[in-house]
N, C-alpha and C. Protein backbone atom coordinates (compact mmCIF):
# COMPACT_ATOMS: atom_id res chain seq x y z
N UNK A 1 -12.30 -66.88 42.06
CA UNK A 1 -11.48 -68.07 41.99
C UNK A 1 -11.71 -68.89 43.25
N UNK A 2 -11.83 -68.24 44.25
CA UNK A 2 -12.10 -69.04 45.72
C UNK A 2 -11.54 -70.04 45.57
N UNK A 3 -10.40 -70.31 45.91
CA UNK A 3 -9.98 -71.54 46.18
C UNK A 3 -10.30 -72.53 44.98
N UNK A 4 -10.69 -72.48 43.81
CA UNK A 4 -11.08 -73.84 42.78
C UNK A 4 -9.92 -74.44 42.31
N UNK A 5 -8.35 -73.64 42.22
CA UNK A 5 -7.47 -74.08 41.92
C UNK A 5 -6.59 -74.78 42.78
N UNK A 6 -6.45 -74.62 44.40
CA UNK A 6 -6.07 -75.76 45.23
C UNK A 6 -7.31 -76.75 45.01
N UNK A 7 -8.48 -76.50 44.83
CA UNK A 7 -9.35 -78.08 45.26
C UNK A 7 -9.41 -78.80 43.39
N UNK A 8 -8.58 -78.21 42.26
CA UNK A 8 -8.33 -78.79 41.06
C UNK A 8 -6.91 -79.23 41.55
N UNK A 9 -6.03 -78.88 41.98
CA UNK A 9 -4.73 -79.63 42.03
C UNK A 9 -4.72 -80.59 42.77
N UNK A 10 -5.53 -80.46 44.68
CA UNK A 10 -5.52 -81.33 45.21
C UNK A 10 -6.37 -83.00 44.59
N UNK A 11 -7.02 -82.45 43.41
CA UNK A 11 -7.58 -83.69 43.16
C UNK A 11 -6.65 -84.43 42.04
N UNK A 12 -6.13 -83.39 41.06
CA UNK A 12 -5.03 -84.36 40.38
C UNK A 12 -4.21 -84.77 41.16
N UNK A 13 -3.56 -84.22 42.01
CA UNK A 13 -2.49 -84.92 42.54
C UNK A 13 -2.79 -85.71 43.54
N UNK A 14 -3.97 -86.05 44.12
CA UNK A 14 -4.31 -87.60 44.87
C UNK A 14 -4.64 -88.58 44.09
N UNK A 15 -5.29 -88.46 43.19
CA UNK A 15 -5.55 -89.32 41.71
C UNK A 15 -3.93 -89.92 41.67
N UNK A 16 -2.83 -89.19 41.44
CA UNK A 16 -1.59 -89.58 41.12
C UNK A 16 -0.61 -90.38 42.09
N UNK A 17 -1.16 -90.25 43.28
CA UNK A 17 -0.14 -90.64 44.07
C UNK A 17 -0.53 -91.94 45.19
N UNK A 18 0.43 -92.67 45.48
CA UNK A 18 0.08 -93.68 46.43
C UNK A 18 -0.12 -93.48 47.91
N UNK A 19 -0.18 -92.31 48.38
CA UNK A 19 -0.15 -91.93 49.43
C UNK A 19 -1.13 -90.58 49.83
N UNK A 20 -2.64 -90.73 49.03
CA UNK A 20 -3.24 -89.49 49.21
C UNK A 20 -3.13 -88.84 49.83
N UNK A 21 -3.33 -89.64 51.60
CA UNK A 21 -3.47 -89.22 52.96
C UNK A 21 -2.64 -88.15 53.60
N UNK A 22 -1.50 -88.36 52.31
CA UNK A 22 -0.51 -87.20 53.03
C UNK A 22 -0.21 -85.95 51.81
N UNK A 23 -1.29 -85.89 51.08
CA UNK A 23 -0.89 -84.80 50.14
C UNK A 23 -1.32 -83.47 51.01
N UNK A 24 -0.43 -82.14 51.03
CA UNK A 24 -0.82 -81.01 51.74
C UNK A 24 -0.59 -79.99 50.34
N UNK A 25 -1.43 -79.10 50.51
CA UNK A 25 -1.77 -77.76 49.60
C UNK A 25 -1.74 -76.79 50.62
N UNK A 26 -0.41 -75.57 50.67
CA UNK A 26 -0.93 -74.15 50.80
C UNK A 26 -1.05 -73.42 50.37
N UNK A 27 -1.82 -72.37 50.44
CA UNK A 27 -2.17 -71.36 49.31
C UNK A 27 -2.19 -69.80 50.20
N UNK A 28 -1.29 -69.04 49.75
CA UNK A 28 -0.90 -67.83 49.68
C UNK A 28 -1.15 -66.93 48.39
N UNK A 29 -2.07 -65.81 49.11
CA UNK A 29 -1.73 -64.72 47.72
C UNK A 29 -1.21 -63.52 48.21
N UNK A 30 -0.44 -62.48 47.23
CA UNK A 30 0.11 -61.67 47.70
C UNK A 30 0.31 -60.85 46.23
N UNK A 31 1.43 -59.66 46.11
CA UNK A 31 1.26 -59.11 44.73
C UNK A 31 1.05 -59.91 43.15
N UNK A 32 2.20 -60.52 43.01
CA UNK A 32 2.63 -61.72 42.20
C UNK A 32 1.32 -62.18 41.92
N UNK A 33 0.59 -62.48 42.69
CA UNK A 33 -0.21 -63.81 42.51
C UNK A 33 -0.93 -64.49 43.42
N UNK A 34 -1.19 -65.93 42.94
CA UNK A 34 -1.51 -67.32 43.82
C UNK A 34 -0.27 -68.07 44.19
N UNK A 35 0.15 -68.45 44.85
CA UNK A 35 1.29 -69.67 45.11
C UNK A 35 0.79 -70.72 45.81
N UNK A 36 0.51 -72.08 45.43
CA UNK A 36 0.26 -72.95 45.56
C UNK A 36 1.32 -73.86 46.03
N UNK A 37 1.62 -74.54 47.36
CA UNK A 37 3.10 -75.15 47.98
C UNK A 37 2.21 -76.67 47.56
N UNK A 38 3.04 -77.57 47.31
CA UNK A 38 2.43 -78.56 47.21
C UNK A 38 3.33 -79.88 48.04
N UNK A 39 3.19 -80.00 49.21
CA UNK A 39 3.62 -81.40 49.92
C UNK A 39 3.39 -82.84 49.68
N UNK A 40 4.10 -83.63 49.44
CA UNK A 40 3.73 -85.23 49.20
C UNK A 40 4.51 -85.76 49.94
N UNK A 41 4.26 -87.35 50.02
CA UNK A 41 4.94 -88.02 51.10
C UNK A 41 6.14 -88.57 49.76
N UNK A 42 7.41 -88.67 50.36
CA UNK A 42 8.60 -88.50 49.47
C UNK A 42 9.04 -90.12 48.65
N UNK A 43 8.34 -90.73 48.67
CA UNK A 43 7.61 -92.16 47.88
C UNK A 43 7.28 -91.59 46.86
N UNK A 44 6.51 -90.42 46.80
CA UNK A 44 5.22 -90.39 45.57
C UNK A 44 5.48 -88.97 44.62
N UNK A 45 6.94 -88.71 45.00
CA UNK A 45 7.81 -87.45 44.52
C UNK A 45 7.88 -87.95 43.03
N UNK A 46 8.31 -88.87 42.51
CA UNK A 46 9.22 -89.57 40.92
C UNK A 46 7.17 -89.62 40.76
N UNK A 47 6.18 -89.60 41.11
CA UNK A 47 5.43 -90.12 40.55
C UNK A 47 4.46 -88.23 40.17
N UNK A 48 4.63 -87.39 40.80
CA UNK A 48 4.40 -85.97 40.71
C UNK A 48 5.41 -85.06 39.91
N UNK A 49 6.73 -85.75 39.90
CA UNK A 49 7.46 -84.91 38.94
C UNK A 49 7.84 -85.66 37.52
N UNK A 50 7.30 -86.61 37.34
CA UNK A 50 7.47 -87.51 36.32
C UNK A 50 8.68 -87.76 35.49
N UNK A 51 8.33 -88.18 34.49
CA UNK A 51 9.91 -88.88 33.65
C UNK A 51 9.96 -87.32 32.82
N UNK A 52 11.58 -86.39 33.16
CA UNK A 52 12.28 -85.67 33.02
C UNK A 52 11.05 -84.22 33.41
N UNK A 53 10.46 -84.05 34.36
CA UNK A 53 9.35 -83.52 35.13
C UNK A 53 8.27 -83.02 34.13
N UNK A 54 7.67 -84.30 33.35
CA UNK A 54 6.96 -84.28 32.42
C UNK A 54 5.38 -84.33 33.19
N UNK A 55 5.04 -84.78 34.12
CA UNK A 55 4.04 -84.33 34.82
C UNK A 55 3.90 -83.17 35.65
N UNK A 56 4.98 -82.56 36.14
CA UNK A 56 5.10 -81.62 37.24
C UNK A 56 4.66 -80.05 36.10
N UNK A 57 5.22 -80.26 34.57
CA UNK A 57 5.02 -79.78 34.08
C UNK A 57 3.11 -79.12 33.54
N UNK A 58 2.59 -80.62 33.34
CA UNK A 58 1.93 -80.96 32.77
C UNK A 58 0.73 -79.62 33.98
N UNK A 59 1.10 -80.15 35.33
CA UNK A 59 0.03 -79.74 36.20
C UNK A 59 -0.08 -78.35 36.54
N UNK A 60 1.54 -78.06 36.50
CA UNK A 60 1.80 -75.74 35.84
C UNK A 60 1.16 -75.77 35.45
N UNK A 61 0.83 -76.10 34.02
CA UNK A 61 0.46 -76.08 32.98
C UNK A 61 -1.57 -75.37 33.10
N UNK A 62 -1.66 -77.07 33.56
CA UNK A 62 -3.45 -76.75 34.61
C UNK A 62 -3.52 -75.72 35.33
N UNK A 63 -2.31 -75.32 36.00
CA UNK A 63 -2.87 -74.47 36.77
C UNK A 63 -2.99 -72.93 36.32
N UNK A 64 -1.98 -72.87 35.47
CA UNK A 64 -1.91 -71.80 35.09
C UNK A 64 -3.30 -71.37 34.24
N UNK A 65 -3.80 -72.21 33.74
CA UNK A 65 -5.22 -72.10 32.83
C UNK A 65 -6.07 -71.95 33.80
N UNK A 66 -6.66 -72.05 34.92
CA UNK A 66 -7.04 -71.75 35.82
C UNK A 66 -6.82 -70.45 36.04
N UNK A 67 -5.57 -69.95 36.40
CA UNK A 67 -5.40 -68.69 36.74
C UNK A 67 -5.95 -67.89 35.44
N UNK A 68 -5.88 -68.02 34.26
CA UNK A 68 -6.09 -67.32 33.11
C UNK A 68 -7.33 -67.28 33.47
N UNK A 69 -8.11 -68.02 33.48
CA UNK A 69 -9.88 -67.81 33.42
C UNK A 69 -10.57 -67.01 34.44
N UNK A 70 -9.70 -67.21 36.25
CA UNK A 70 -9.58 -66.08 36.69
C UNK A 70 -9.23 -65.24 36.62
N UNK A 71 -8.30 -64.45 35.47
CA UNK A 71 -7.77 -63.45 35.60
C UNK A 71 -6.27 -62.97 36.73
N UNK A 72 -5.94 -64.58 37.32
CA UNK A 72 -5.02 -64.42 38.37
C UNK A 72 -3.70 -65.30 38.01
N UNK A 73 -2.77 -64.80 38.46
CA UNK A 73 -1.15 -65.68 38.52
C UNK A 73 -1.48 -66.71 39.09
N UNK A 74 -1.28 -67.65 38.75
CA UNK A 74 -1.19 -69.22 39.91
C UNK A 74 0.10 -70.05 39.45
N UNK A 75 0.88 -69.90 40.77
CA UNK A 75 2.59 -70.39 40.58
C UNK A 75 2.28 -71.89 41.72
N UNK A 76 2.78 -73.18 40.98
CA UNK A 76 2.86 -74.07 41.83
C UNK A 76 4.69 -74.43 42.00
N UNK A 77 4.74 -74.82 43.76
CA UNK A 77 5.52 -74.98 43.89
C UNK A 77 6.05 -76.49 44.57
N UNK A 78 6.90 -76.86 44.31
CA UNK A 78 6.67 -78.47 44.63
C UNK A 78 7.87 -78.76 45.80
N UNK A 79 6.95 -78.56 47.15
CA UNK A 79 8.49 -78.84 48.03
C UNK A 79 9.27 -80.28 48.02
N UNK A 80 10.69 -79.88 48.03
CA UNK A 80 10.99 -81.54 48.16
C UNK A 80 10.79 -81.96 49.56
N UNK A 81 10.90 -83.26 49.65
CA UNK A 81 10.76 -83.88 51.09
C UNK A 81 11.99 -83.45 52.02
N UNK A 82 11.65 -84.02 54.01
CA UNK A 82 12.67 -83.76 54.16
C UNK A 82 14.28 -84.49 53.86
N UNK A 83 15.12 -83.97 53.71
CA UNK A 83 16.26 -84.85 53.45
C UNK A 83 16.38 -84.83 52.23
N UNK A 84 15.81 -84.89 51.30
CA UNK A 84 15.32 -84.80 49.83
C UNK A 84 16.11 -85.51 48.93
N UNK A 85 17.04 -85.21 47.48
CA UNK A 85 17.74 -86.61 46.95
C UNK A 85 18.90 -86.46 47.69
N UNK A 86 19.53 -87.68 47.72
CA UNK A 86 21.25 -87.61 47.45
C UNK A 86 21.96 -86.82 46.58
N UNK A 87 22.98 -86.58 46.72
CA UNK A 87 23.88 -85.81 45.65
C UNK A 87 23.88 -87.02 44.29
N UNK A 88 23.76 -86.01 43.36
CA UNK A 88 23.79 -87.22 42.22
C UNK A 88 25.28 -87.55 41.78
N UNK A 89 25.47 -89.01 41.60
CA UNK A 89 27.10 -89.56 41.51
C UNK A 89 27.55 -88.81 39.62
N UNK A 90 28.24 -88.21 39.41
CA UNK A 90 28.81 -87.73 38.55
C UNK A 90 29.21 -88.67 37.23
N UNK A 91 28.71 -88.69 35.96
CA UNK A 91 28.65 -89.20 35.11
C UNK A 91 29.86 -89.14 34.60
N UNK A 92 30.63 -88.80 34.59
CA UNK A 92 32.33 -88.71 33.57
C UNK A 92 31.90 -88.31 32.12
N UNK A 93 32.67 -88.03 31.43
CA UNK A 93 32.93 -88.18 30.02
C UNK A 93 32.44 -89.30 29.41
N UNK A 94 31.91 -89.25 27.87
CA UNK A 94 31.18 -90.22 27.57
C UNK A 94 32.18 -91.56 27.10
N UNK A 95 33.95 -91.09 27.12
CA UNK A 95 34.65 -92.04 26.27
C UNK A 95 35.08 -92.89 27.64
N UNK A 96 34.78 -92.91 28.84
CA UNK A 96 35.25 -93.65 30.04
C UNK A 96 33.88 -94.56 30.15
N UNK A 97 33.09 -94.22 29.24
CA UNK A 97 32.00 -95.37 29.48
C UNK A 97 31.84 -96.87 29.20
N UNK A 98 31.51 -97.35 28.88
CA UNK A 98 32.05 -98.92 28.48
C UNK A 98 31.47 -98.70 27.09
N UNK A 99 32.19 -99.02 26.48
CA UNK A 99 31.43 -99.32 24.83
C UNK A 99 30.66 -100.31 24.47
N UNK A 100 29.94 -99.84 23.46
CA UNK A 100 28.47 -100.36 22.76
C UNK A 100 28.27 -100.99 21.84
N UNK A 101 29.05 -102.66 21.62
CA UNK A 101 29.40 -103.10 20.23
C UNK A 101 28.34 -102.92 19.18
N UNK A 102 28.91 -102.74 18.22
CA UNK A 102 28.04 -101.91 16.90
C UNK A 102 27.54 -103.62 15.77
N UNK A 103 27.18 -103.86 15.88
CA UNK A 103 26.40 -105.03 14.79
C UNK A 103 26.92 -104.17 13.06
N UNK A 104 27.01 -105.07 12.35
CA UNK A 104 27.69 -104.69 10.79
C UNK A 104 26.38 -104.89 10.02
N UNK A 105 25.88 -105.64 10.17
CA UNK A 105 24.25 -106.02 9.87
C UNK A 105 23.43 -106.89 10.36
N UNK A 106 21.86 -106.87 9.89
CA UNK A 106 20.80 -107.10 10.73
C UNK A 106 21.21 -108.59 10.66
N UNK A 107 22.36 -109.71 9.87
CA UNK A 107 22.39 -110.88 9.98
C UNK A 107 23.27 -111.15 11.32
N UNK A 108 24.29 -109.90 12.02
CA UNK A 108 24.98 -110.22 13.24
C UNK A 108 23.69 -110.27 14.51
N UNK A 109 22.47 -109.70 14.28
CA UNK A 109 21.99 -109.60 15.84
C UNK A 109 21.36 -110.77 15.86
N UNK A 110 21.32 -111.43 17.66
CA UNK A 110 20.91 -112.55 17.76
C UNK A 110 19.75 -112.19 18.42
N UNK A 111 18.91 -113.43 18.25
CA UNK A 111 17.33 -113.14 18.56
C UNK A 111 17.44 -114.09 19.68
C-alpha cells in the first residue's frame, strides 16, 4: 500500500478545496488499521463534509476501497478546526414555526 492512500486522498481533497496550501494528511498504523487525520483550513470544512456529509462520505467510501485492494483497514478522520462550529441555536417544535400558506389551486399561485 505504501502510502497510495494518503497521496489518493491528498489529491481529492486539494482538487476540492480553496485552500490547498493548507491541506495536512497524517497517517498512523497500528492494530485496527490505517488512520488517515485529515486537516483543512476551516473555510474549506462545508466544502469536505458536504451537503448533510455527502462528500465526507463519498471519500470513506474511496478510501476504504483502497484499503480492500490492499488487504488493509483505512479509517479517515476529519479534524475539525480550531474553535470549530458554534453551538447550534435550537429549532423548537415545528407548530412555533411560522406557517406556510397552502394555495387551494394552481389558479391561486402567482407567477
Amino acid at each position: 500500500m505504501a502510502e497510495t492512500d494518503q497521496e489518493l486522498l491528498e489529491y481529492v481533497v486539494k482538487a476540492l478545496v480553496d485552500h490547498p496550501d493548507e491541506v495536512k494528511i497524517e497517517r498512523k498504523i497500528d492494530e485496527m488499521g490505517v488512520l488517515l487525520t485529515l486537516k483543512v483550513h476551516p473555510d474549506d470544512m462545508g466544502q469536505i463534509i458536504g451537503r448533510e456529509g455527502s462528500t465526507a462520505r463519498a471519500i470513506r467510501t474511496l478510501m476504504r476501497i483502497i484499503g480492500l485492494k490492499n488487504h488493509a483497514r483505512v479509517n479517515l478522520k476529519i479534524e475539525e478546526p480550531e474553535g470549530g462550529r458554534g453551538p447550534r441555536e435550537p429549532r423548537g417544535p415545528r407548530e412555533s414555526r411560522e406557517p406556510v400558506e397552502k394555495k387551494s389551486s394552481i389558479d391561486d399561485l402567482t407567477i
